[in-house]
C-alpha atoms as a PDB file:
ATOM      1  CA  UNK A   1     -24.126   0.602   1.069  1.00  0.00           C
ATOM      2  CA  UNK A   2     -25.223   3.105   3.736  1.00  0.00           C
ATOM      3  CA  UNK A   3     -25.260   7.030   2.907  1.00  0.00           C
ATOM      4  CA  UNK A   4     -24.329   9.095   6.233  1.00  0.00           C
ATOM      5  CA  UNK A   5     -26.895  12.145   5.841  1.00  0.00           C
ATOM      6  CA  UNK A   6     -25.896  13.335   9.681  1.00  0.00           C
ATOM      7  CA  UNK A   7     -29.452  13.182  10.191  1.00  0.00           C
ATOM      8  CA  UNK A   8     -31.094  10.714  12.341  1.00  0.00           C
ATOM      9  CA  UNK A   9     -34.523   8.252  11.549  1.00  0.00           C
ATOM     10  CA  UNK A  10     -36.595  11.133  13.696  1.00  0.00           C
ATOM     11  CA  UNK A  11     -35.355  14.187  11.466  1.00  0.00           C
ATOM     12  CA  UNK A  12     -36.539  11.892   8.405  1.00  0.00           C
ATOM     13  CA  UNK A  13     -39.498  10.704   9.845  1.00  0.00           C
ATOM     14  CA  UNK A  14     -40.302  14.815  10.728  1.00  0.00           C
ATOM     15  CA  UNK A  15     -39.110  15.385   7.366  1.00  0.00           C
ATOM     16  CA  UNK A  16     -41.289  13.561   5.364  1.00  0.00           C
ATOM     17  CA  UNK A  17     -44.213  14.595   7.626  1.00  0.00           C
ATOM     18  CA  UNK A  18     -44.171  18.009   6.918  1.00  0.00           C
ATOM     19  CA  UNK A  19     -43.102  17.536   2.991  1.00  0.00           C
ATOM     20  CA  UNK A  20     -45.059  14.840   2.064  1.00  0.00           C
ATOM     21  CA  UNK A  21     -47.592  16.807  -0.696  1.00  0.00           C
ATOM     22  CA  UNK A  22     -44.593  18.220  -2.226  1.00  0.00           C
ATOM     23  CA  UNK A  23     -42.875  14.569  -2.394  1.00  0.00           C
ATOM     24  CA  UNK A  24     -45.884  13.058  -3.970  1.00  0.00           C
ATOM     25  CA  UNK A  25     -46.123  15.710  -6.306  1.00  0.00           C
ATOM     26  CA  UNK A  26     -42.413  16.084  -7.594  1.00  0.00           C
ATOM     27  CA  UNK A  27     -42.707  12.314  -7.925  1.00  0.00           C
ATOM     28  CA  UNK A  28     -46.506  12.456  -9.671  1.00  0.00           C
ATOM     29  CA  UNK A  29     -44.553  15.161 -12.181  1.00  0.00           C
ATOM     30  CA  UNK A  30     -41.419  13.011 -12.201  1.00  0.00           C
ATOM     31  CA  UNK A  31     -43.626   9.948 -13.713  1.00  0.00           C
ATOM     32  CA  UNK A  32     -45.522  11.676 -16.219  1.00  0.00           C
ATOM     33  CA  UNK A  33     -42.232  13.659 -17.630  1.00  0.00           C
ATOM     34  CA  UNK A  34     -40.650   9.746 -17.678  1.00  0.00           C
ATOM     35  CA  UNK A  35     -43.982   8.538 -19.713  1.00  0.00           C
ATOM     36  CA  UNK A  36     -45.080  11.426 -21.954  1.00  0.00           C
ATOM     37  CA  UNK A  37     -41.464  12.978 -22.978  1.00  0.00           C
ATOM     38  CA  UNK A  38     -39.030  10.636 -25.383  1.00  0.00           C
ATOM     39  CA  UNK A  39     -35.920  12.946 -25.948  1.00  0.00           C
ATOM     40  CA  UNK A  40     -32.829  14.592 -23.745  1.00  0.00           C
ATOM     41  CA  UNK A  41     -35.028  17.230 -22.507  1.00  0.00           C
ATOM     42  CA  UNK A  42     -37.136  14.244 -20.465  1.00  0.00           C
ATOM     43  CA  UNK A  43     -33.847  13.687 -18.565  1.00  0.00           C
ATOM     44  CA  UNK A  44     -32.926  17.638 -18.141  1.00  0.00           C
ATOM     45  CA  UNK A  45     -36.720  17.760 -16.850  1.00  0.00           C
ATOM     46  CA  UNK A  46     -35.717  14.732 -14.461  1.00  0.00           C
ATOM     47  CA  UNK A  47     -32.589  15.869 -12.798  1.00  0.00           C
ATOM     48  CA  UNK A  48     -34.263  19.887 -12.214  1.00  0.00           C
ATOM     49  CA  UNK A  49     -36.972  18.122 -10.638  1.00  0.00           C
ATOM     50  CA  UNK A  50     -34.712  15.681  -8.240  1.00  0.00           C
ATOM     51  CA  UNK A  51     -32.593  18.742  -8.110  1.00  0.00           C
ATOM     52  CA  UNK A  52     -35.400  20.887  -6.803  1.00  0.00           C
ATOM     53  CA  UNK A  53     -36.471  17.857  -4.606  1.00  0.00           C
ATOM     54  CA  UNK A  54     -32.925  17.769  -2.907  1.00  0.00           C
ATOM     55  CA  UNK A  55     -32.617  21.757  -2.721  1.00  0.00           C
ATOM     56  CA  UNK A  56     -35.947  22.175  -0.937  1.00  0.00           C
ATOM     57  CA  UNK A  57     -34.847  18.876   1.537  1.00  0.00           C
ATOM     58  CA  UNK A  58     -32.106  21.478   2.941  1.00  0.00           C
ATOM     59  CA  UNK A  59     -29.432  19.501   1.476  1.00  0.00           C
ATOM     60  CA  UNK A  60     -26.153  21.713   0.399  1.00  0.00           C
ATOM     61  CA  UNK A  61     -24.407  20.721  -3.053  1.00  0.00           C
ATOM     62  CA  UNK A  62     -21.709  19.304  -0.870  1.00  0.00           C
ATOM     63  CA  UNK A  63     -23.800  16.730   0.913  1.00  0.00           C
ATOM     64  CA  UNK A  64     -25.066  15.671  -3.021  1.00  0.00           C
ATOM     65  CA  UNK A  65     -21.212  15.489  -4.361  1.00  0.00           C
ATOM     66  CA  UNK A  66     -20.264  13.406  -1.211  1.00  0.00           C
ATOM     67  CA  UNK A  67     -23.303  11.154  -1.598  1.00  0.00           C
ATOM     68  CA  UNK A  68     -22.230  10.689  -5.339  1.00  0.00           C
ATOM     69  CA  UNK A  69     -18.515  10.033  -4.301  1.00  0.00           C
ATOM     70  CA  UNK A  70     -19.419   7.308  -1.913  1.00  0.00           C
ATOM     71  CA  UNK A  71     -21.907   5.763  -4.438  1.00  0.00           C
ATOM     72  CA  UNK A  72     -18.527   5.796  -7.491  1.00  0.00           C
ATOM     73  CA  UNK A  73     -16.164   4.811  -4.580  1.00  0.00           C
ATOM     74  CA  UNK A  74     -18.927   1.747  -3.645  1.00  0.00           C
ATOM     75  CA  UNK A  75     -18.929   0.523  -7.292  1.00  0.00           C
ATOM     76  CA  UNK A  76     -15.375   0.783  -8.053  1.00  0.00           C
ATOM     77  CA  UNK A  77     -14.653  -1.486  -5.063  1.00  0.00           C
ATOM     78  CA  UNK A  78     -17.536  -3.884  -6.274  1.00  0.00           C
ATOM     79  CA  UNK A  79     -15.876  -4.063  -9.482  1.00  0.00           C
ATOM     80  CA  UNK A  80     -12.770  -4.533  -7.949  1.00  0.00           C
ATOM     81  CA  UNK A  81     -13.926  -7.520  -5.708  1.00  0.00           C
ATOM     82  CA  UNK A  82     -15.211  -9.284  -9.165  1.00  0.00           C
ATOM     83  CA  UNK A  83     -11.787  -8.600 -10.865  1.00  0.00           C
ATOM     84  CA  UNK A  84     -10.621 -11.258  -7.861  1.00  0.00           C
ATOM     85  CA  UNK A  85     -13.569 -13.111  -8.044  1.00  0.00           C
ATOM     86  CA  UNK A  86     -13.778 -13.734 -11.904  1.00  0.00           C
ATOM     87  CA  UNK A  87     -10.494 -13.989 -12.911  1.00  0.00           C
ATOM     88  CA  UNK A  88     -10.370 -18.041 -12.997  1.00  0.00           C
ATOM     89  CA  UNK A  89     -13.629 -17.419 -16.288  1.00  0.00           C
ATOM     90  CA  UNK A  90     -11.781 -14.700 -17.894  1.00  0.00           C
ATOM     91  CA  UNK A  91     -11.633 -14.934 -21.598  1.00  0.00           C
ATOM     92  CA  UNK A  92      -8.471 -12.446 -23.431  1.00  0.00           C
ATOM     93  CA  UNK A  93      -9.205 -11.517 -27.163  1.00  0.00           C
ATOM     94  CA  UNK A  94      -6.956 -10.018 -29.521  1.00  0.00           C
ATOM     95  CA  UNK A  95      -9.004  -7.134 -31.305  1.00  0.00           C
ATOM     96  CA  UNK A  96      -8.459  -6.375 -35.201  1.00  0.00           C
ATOM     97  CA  UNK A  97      -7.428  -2.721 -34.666  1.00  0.00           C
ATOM     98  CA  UNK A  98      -4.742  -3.694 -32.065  1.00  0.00           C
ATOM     99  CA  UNK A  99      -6.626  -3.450 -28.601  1.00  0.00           C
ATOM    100  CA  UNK A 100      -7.101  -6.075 -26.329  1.00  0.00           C
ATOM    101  CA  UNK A 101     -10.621  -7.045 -24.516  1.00  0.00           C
ATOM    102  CA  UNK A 102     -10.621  -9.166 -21.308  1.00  0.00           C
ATOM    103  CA  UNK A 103     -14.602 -10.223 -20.268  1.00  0.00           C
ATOM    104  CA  UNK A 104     -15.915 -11.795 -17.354  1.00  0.00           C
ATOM    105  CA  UNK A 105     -19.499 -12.026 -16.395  1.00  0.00           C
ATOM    106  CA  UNK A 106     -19.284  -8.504 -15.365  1.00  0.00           C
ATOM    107  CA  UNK A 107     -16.700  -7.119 -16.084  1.00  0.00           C
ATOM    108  CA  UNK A 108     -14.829  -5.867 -19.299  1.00  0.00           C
ATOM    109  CA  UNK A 109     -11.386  -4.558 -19.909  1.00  0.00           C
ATOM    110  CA  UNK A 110     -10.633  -2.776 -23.146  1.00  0.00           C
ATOM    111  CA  UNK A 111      -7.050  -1.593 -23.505  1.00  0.00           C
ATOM    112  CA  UNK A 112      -4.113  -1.517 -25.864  1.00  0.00           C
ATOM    113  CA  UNK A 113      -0.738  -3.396 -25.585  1.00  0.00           C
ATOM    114  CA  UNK A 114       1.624  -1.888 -23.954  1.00  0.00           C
ATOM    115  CA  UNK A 115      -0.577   1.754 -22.144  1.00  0.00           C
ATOM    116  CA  UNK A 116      -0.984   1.812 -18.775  1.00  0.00           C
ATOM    117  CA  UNK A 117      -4.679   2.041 -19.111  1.00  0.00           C
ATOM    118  CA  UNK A 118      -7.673   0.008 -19.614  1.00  0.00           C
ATOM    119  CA  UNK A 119     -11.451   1.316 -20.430  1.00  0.00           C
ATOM    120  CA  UNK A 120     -13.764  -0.827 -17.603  1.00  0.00           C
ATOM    121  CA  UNK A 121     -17.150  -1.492 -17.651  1.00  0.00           C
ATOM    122  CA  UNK A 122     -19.086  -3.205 -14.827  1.00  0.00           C
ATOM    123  CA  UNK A 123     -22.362  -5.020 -15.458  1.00  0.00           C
ATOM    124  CA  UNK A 124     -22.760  -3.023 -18.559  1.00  0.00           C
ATOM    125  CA  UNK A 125     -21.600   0.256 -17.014  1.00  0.00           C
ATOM    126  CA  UNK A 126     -18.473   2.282 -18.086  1.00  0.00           C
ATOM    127  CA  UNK A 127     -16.357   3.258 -14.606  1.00  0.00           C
ATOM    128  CA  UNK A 128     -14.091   4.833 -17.085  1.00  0.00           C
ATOM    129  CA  UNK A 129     -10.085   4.801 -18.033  1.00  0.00           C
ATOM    130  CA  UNK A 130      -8.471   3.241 -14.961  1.00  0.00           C
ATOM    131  CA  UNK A 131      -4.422   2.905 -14.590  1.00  0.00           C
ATOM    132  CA  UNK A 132      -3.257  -0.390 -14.700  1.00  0.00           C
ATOM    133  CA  UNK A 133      -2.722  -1.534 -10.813  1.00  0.00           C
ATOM    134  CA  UNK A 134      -1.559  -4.889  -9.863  1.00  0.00           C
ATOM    135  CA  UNK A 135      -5.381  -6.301  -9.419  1.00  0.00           C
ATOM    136  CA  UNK A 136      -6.214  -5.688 -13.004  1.00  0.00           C
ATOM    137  CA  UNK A 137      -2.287  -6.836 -14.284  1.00  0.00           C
ATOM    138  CA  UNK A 138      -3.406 -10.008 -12.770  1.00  0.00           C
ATOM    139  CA  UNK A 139      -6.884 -10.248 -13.962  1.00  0.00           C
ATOM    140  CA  UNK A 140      -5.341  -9.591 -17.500  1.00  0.00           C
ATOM    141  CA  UNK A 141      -2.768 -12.184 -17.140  1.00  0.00           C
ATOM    142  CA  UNK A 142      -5.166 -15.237 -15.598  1.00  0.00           C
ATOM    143  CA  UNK A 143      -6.915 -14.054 -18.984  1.00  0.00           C
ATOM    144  CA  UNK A 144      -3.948 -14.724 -21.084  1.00  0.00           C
ATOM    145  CA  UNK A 145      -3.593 -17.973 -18.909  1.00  0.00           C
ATOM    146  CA  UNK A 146      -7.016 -19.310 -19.802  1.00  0.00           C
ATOM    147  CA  UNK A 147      -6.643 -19.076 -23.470  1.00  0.00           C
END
């Protein structure tokens, strides 16, 4: 997975030259907020604190919504590329309240009969509702198959 920053190694390098006390100390504040606070607020202190970091780095809100689109876009293909993978270890259960679950080692389907969606979770991780497209049609029917 590589994130294209339009910078080059030199403008880092220069970068974290010339920022480094502020970089130790956002991450000095980041670790004790981590240890020392135990509700929501811990993570509201953690993302104004990255979000600071980021702000004062010169990058725009853009760059941070692209960087987050390539990281969703670079799991959805990973889960994806295990729906092929997996599909020969797929187990299909019939749920009491009418839904359907199809697991794999990492992946999980949850869905009802007949909607053109399924709920997925990868390693653990809910992607989300995603439309039924032929890779997942076929993951759900090699399920079926290894009953």
């Amino acid at each position: 997975m590589s994130f294209d920053f339009n910078y080059d190694t030199d403008t880092w390098v220069q970068f974290f030259q010339d920022k480094w006390l502020i970089l130790v100390i956002a991450l000095v504040v980041l670790l004790l907020v981590v240890r020392v606070v135990k509700t929501v607020v811990k993570w509201l202190l953690v993302v104004a604190i990255l979000a600071g970091v980021v702000v004062y780095s010169g990058y725009s809100l853009e760059d941070v919504k692209s960087i987050g689109t390539k990281v969703a876009d670079s799991v959805k293909q990973e889960a994806i590329a295990a729906m092929a993978g997996e599909a020969k270890d797929a187990t299909f259960t019939y749920n009491d309240d009418g839904t359907f679950t199809v697991s794999t080692k990492n992946l999980e389907l949850n869905g009802t009969p007949g909607d053109g969606e399924v709920k997925v979770s990868f390693r653990g991780t809910s992607l989300g509702t995603w439309k039924i497209d032929a890779t997942i049609q076929s993951l759900i029917d090699q399920a079926k198959k290894n009953v």
